[in-house]
C-alpha atoms as a PDB file:
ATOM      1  CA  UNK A   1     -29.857 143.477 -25.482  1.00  0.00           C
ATOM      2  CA  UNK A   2     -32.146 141.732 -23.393  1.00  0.00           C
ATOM      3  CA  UNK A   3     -33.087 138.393 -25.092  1.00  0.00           C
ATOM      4  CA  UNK A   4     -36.870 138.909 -24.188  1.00  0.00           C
ATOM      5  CA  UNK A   5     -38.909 141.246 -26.495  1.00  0.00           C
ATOM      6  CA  UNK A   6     -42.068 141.500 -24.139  1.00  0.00           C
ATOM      7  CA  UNK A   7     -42.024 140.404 -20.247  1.00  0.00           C
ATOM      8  CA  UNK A   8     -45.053 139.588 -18.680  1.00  0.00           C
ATOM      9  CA  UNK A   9     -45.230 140.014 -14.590  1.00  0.00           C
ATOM     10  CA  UNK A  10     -48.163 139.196 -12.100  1.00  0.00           C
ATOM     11  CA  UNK A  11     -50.413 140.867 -14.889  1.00  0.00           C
ATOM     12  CA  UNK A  12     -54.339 140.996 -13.463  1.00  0.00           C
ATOM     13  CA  UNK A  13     -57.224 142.070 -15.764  1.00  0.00           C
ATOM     14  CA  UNK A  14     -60.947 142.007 -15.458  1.00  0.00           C
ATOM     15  CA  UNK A  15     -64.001 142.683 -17.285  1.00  0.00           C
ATOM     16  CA  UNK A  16     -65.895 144.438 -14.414  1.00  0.00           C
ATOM     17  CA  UNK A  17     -66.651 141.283 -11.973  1.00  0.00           C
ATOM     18  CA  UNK A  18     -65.319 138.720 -14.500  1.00  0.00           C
ATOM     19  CA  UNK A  19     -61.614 138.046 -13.520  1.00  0.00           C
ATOM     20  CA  UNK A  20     -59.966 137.149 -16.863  1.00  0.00           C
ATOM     21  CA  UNK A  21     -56.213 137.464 -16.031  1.00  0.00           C
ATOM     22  CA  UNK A  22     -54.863 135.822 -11.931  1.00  0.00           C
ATOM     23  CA  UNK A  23     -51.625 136.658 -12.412  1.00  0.00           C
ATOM     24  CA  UNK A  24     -50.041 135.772 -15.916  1.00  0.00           C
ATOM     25  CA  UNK A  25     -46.067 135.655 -16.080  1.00  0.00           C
ATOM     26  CA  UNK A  26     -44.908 135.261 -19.564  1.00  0.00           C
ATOM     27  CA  UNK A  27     -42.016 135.974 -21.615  1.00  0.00           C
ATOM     28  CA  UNK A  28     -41.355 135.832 -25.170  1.00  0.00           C
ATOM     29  CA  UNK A  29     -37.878 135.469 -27.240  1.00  0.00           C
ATOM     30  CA  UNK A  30     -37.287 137.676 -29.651  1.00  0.00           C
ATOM     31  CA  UNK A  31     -37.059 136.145 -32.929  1.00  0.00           C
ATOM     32  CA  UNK A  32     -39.498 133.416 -32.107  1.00  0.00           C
ATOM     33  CA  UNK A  33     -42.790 131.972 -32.884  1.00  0.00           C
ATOM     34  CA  UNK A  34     -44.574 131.657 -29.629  1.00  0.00           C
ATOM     35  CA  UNK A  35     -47.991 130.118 -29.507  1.00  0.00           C
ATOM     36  CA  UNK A  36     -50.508 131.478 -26.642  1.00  0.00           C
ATOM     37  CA  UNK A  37     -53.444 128.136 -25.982  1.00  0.00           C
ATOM     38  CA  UNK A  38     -56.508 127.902 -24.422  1.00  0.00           C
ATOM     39  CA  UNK A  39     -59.536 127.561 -24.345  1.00  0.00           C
ATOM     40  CA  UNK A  40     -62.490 129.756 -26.178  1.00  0.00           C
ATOM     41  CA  UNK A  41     -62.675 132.976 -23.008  1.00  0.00           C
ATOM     42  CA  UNK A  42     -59.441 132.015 -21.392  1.00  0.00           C
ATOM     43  CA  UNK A  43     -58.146 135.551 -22.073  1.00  0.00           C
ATOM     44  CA  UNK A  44     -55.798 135.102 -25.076  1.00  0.00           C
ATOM     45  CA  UNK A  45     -57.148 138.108 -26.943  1.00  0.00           C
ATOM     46  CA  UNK A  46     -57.866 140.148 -23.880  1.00  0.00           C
ATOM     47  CA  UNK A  47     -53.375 139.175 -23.518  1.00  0.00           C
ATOM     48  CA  UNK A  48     -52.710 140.795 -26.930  1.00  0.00           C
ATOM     49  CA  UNK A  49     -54.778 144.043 -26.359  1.00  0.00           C
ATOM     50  CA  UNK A  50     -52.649 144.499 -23.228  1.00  0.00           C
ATOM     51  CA  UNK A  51     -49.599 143.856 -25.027  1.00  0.00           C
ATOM     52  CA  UNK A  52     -51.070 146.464 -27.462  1.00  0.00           C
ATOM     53  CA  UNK A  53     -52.206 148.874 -25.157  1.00  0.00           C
ATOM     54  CA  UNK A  54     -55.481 149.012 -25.971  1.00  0.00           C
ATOM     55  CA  UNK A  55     -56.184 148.102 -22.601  1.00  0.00           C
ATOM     56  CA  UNK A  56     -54.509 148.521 -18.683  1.00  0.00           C
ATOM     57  CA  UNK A  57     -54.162 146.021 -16.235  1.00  0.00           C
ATOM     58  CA  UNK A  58     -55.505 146.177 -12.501  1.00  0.00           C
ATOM     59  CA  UNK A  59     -52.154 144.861 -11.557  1.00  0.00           C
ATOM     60  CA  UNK A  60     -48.841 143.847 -12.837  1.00  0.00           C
ATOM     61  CA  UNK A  61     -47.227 145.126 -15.924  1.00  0.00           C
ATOM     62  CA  UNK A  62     -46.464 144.201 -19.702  1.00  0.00           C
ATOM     63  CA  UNK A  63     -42.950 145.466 -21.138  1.00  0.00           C
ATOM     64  CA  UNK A  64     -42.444 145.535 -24.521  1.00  0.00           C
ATOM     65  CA  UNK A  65     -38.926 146.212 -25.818  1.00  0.00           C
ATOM     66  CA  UNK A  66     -37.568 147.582 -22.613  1.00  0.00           C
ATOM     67  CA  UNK A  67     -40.928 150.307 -22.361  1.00  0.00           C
ATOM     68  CA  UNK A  68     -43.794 149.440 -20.139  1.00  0.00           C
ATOM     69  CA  UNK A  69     -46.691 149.658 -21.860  1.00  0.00           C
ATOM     70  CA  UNK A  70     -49.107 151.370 -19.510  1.00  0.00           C
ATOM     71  CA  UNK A  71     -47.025 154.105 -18.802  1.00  0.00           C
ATOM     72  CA  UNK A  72     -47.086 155.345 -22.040  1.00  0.00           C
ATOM     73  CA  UNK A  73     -48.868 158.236 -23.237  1.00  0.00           C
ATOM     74  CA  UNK A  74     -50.817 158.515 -26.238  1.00  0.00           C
ATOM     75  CA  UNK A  75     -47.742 159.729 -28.201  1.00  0.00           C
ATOM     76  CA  UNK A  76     -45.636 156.721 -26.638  1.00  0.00           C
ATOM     77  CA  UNK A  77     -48.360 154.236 -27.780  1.00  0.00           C
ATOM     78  CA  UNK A  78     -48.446 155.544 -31.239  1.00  0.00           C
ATOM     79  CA  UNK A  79     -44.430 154.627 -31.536  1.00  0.00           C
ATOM     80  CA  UNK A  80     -44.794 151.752 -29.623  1.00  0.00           C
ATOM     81  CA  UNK A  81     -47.597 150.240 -32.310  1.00  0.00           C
ATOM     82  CA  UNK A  82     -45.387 151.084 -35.285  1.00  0.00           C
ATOM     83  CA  UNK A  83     -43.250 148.489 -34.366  1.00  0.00           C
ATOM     84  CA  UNK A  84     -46.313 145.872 -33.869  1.00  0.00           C
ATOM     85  CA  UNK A  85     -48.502 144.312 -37.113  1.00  0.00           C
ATOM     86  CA  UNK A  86     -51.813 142.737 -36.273  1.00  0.00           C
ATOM     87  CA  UNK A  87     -54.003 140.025 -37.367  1.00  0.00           C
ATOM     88  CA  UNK A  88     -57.234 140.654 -36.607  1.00  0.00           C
ATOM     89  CA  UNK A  89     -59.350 137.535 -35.131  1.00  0.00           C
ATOM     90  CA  UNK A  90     -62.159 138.959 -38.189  1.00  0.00           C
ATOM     91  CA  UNK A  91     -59.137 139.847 -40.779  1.00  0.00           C
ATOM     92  CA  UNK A  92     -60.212 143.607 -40.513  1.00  0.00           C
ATOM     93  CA  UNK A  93     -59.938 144.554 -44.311  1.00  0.00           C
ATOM     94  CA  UNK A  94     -61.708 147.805 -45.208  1.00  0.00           C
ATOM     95  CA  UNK A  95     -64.391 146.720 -47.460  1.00  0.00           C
ATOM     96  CA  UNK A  96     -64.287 149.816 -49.539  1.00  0.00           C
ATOM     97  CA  UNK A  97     -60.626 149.858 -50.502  1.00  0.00           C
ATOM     98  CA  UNK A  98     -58.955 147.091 -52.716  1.00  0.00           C
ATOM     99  CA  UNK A  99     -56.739 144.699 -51.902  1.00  0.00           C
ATOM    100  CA  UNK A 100     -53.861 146.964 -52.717  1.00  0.00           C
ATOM    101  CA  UNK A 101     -55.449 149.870 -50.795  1.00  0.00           C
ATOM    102  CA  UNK A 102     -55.360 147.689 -47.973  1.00  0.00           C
ATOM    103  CA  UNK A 103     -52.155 146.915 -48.141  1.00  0.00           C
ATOM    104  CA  UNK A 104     -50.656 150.490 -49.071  1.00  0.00           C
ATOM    105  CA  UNK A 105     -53.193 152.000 -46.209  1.00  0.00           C
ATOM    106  CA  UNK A 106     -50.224 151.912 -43.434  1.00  0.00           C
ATOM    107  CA  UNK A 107     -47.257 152.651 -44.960  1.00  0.00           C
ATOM    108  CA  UNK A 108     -49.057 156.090 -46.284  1.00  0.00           C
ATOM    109  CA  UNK A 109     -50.243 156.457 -42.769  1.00  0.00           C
ATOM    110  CA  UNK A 110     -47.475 155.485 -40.659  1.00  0.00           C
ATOM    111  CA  UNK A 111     -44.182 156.507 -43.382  1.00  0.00           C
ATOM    112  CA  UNK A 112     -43.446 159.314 -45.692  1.00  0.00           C
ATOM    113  CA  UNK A 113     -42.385 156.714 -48.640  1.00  0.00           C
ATOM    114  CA  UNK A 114     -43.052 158.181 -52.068  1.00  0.00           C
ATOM    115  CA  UNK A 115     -46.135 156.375 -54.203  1.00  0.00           C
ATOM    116  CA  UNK A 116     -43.611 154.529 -56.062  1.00  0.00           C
ATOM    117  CA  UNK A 117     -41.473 152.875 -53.456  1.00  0.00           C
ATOM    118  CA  UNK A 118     -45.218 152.096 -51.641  1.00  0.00           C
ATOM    119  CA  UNK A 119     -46.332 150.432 -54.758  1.00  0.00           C
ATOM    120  CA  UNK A 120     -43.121 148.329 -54.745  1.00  0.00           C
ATOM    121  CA  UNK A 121     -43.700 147.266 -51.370  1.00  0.00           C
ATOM    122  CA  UNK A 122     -47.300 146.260 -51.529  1.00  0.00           C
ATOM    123  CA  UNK A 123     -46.470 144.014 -54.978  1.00  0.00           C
ATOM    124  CA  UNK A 124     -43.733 142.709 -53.101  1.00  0.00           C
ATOM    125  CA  UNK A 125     -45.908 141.834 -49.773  1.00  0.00           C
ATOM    126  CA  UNK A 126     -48.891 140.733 -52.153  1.00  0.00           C
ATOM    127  CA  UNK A 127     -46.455 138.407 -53.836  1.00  0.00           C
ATOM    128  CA  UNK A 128     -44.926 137.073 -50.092  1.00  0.00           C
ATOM    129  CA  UNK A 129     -48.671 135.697 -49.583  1.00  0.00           C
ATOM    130  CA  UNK A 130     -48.628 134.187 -53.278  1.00  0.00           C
ATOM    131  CA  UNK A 131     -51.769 137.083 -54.201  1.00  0.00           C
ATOM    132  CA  UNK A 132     -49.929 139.306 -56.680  1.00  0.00           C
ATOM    133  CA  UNK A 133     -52.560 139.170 -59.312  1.00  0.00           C
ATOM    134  CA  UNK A 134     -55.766 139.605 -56.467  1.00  0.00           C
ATOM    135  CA  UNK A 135     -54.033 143.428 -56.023  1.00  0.00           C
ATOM    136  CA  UNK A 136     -57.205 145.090 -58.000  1.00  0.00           C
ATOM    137  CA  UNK A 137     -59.952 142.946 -56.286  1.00  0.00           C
ATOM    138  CA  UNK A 138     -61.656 144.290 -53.390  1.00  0.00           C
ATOM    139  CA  UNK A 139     -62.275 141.585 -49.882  1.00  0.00           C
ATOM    140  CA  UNK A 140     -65.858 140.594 -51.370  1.00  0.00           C
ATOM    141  CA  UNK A 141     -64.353 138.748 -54.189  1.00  0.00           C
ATOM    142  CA  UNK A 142     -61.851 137.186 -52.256  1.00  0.00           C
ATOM    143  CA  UNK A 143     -62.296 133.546 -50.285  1.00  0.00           C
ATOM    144  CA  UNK A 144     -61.910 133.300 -46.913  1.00  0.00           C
ATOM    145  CA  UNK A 145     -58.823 131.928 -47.041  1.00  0.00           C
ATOM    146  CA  UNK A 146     -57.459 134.731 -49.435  1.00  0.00           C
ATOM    147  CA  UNK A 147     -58.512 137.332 -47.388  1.00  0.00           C
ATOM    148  CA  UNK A 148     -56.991 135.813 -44.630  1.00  0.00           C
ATOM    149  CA  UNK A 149     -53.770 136.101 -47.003  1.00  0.00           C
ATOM    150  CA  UNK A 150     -54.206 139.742 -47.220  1.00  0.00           C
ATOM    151  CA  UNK A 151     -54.993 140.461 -43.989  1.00  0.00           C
ATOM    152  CA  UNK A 152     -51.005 138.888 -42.968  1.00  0.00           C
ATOM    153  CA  UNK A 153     -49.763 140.820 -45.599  1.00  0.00           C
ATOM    154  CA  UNK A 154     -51.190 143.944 -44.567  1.00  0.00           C
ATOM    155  CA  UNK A 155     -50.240 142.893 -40.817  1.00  0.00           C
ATOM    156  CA  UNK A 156     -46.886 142.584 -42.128  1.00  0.00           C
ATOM    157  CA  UNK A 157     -46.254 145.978 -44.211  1.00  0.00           C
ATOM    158  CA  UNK A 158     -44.086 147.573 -41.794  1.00  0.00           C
ATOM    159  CA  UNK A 159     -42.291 144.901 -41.287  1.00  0.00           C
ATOM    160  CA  UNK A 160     -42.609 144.884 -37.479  1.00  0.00           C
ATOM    161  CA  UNK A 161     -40.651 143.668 -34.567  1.00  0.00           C
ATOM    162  CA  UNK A 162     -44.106 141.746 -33.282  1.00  0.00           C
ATOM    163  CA  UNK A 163     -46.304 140.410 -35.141  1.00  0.00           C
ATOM    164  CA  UNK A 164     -49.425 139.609 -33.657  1.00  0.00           C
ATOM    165  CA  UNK A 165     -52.193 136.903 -35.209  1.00  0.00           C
ATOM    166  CA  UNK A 166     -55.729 136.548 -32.970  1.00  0.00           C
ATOM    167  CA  UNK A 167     -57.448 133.271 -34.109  1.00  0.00           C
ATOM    168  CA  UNK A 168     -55.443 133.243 -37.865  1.00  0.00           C
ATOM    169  CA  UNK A 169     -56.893 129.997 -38.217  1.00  0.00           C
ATOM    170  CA  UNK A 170     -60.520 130.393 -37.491  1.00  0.00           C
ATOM    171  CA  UNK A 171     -63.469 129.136 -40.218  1.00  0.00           C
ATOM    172  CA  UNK A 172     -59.997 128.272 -42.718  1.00  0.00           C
ATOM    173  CA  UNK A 173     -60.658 124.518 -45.045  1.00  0.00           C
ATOM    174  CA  UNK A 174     -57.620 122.316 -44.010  1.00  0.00           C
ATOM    175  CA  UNK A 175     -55.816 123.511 -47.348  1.00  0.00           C
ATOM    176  CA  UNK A 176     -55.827 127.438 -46.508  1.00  0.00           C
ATOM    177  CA  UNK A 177     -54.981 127.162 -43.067  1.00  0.00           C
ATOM    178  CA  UNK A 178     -51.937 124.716 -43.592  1.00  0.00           C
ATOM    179  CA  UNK A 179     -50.948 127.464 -46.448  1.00  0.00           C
ATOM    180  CA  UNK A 180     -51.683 130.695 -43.284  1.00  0.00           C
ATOM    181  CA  UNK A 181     -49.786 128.426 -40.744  1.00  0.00           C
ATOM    182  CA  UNK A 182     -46.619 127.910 -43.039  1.00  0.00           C
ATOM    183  CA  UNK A 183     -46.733 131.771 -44.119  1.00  0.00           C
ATOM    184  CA  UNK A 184     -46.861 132.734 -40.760  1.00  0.00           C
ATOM    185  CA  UNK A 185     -43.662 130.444 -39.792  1.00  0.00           C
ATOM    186  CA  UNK A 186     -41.618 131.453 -43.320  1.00  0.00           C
ATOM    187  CA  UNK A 187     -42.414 135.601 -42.645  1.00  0.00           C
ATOM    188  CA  UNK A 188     -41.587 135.580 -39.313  1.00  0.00           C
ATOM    189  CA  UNK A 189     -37.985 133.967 -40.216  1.00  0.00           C
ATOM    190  CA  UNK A 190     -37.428 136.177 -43.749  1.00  0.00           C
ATOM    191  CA  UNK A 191     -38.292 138.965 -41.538  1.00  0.00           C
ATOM    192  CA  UNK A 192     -36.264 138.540 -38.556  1.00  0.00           C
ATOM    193  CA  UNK A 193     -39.188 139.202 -36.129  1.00  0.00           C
ATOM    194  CA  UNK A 194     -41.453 137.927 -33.571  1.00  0.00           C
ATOM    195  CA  UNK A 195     -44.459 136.658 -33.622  1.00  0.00           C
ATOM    196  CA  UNK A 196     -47.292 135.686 -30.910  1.00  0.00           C
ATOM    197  CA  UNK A 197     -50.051 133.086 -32.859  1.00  0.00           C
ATOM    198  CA  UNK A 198     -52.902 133.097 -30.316  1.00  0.00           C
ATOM    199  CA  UNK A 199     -55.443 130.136 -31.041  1.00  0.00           C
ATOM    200  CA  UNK A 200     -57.327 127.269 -29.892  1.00  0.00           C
ATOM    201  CA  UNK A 201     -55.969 125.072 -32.805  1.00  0.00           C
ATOM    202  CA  UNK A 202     -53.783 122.818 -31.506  1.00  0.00           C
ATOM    203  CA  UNK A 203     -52.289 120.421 -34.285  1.00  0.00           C
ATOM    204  CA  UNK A 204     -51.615 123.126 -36.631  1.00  0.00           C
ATOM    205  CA  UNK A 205     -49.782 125.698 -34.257  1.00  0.00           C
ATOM    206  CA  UNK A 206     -47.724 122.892 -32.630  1.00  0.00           C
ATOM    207  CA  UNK A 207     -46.326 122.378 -35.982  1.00  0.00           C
ATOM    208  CA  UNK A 208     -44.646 125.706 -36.613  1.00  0.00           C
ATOM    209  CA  UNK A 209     -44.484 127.245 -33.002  1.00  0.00           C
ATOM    210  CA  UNK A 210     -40.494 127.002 -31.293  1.00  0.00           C
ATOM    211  CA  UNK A 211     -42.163 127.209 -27.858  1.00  0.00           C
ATOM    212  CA  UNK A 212     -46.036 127.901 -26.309  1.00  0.00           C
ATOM    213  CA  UNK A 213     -47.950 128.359 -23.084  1.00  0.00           C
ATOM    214  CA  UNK A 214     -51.120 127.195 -22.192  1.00  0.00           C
ATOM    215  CA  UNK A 215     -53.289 129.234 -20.373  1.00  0.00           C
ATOM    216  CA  UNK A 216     -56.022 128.189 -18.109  1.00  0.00           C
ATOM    217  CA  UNK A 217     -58.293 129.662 -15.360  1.00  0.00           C
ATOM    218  CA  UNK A 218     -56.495 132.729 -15.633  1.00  0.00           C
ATOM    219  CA  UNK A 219     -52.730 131.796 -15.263  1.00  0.00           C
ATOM    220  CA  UNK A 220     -49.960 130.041 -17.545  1.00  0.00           C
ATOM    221  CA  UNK A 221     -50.434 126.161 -16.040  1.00  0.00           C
ATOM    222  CA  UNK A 222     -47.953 124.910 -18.359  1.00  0.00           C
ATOM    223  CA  UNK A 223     -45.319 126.339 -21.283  1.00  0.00           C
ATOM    224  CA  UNK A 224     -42.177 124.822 -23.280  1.00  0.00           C
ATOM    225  CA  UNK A 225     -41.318 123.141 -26.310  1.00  0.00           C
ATOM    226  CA  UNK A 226     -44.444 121.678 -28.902  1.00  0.00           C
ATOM    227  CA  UNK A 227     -42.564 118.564 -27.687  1.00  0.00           C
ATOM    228  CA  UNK A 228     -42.918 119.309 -23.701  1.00  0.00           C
ATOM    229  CA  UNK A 229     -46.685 120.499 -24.483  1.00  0.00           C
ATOM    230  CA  UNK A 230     -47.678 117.028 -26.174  1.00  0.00           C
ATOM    231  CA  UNK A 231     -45.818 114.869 -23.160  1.00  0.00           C
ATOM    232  CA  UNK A 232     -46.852 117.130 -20.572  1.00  0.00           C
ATOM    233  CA  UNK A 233     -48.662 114.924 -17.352  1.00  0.00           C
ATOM    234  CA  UNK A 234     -50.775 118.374 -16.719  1.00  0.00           C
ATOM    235  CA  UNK A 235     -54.492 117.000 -16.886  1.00  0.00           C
ATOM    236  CA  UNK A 236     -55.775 120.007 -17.796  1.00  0.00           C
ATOM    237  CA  UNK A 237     -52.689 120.624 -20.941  1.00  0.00           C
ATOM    238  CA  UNK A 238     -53.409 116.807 -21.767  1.00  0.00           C
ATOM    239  CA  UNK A 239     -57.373 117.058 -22.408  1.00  0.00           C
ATOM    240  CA  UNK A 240     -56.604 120.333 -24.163  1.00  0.00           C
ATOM    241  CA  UNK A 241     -53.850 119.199 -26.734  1.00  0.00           C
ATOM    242  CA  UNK A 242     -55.397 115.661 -27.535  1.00  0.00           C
ATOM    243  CA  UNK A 243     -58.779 116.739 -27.824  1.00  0.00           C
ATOM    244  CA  UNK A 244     -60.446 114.717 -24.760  1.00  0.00           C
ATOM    245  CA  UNK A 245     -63.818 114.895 -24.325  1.00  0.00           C
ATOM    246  CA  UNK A 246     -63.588 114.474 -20.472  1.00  0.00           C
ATOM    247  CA  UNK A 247     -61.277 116.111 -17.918  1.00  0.00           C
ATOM    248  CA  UNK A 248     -60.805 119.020 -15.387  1.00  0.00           C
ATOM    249  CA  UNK A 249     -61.676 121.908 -18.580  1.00  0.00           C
ATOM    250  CA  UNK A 250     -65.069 122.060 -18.170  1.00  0.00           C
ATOM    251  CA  UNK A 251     -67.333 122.474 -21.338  1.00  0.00           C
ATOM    252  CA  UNK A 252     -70.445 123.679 -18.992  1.00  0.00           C
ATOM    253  CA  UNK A 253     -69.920 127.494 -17.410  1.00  0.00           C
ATOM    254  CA  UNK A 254     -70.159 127.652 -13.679  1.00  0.00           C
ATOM    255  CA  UNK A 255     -74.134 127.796 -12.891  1.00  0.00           C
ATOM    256  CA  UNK A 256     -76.733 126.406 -10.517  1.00  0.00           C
ATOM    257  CA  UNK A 257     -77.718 122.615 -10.568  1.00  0.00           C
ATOM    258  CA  UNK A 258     -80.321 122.624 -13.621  1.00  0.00           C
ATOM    259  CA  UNK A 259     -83.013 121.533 -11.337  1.00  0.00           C
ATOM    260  CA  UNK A 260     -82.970 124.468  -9.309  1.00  0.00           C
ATOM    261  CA  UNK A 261     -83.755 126.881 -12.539  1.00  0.00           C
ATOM    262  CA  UNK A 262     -86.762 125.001 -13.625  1.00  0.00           C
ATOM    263  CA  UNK A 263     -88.446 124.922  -9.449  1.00  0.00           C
ATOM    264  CA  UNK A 264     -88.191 121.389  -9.025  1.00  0.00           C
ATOM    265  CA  UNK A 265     -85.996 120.197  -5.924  1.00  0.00           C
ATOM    266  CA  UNK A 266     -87.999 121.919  -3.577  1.00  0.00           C
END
């Protein structure tokens, strides 16, 4: 069995004129927590809905467990997402349904489990994400952080080969996302799986990540251990991961000198 769950080659995307993805190479282990950094618009997301199929690339190609994913059909894609859970960069809950609902909502879709093994399960993924006794409360009375809980749970149900997490960090009070970042790294191992954690949070994903890429203008610039990320001589890496305010990762977008958009200069 080939040791690489998804392979990455020469993979091009663009949103009309914007170029997003140059050319991204990537592989990731199975088994392993692999972080994907960068910079807010650097693509991460856009990488997971290609992974996902949600999207095709111009170029290149993303396999995922030996199947490329673009050459699916629509049946193909609907076996191929099975094995994938998803955190959603917003959570995703369905307001209307309780936190149980939530939960129970794939396994009824996606399985043919009886109601009583499915009620099992959700208790039993509820109490993995320490909110058991939240089961009857619907995603208004929950905190950010507890939703957040849920929303890894319910990204969790089947337990997939991948799990994906967009942003799982985002908005989270130190406590709740030290308490998401820890989950994440505890599932992933109970489970057996593989997960991708794509974020701009740097300290925190370091910490439970076995290996991460950077990505930057469009390509991977730089990937390893947390340990070759932190030491890497990359300027662009080194502003990134220790927070510099100066340095080649610009925080203006490209644009005209300001002069020029206000007449004077003439």
């Amino acid at each position: 069995m080939n040791d690489a769950l998804i392979e990455i080659e020469n993979l091009h995307f663009a949103y009309g004129e914007h170029q997003v993805l140059k050319g991204i190479d990537l592989a990731i282990p199975r088994g392993q927590v692999v972080g994907i950094l960068g910079v807010s618009g650097a693509g991460k997301s856009t990488l997971l809905k290609l992974i996902g199929g949600q999207l095709k690339p111009q170029r290149g190609s993303v396999r995922f467990n030996g199947q490329i994913v673009h050459e699916l059909d629509q049946d193909g894609l609907y076996r191929l997402r099975r094995d994938i859970g998803m955190m959603f960069q917003a959570g995703g809950l369905f307001s209307d349904l309780t936190v149980y609902e939530n939960i129970a909502f794939p396994m009824r879709e996606l399985t043919d489990l009886t109601e009583e093994l499915i009620h099992d399960l959700v208790l039993m993924k509820l109490h993995a994400v320490g909110l058991r006794g939240a089961a009857q409360l619907t995603p208004n009375e929950l905190s950010g952080g507890m939703a957040r809980r849920v929303a890894l749970a319910r990204a969790i149900a089947l337990d997939p080969l991948l799990t994906m997490y967009d942003e799982p960090f985002a908005g989270l009070d130190p406590i709740s996302l030290n308490v998401i970042a820890q989950l994440i790294r505890r599932l992933t191992e109970a489970l057996g799986s593989t997960a991708i954690v794509v974020t701009y949070d740097v300290s925190e994903t370091l910490k439970i990540v076995d290996y991460a890429c950077f990505i930057h203008d469009g390509v991977v610039i730089e990937a390893g251990t947390p340990e070759e990320l932190e030491a890497s001589l990359n300027a662009s890496v080194d502003q990134f991961i220790h927070a510099k305010p100066d340095g080649p990762v610009a925080f203006h977008a490209p644009a005209p000198p300001l002069a020029s958009d206000f007449g004077l200069g003439r």
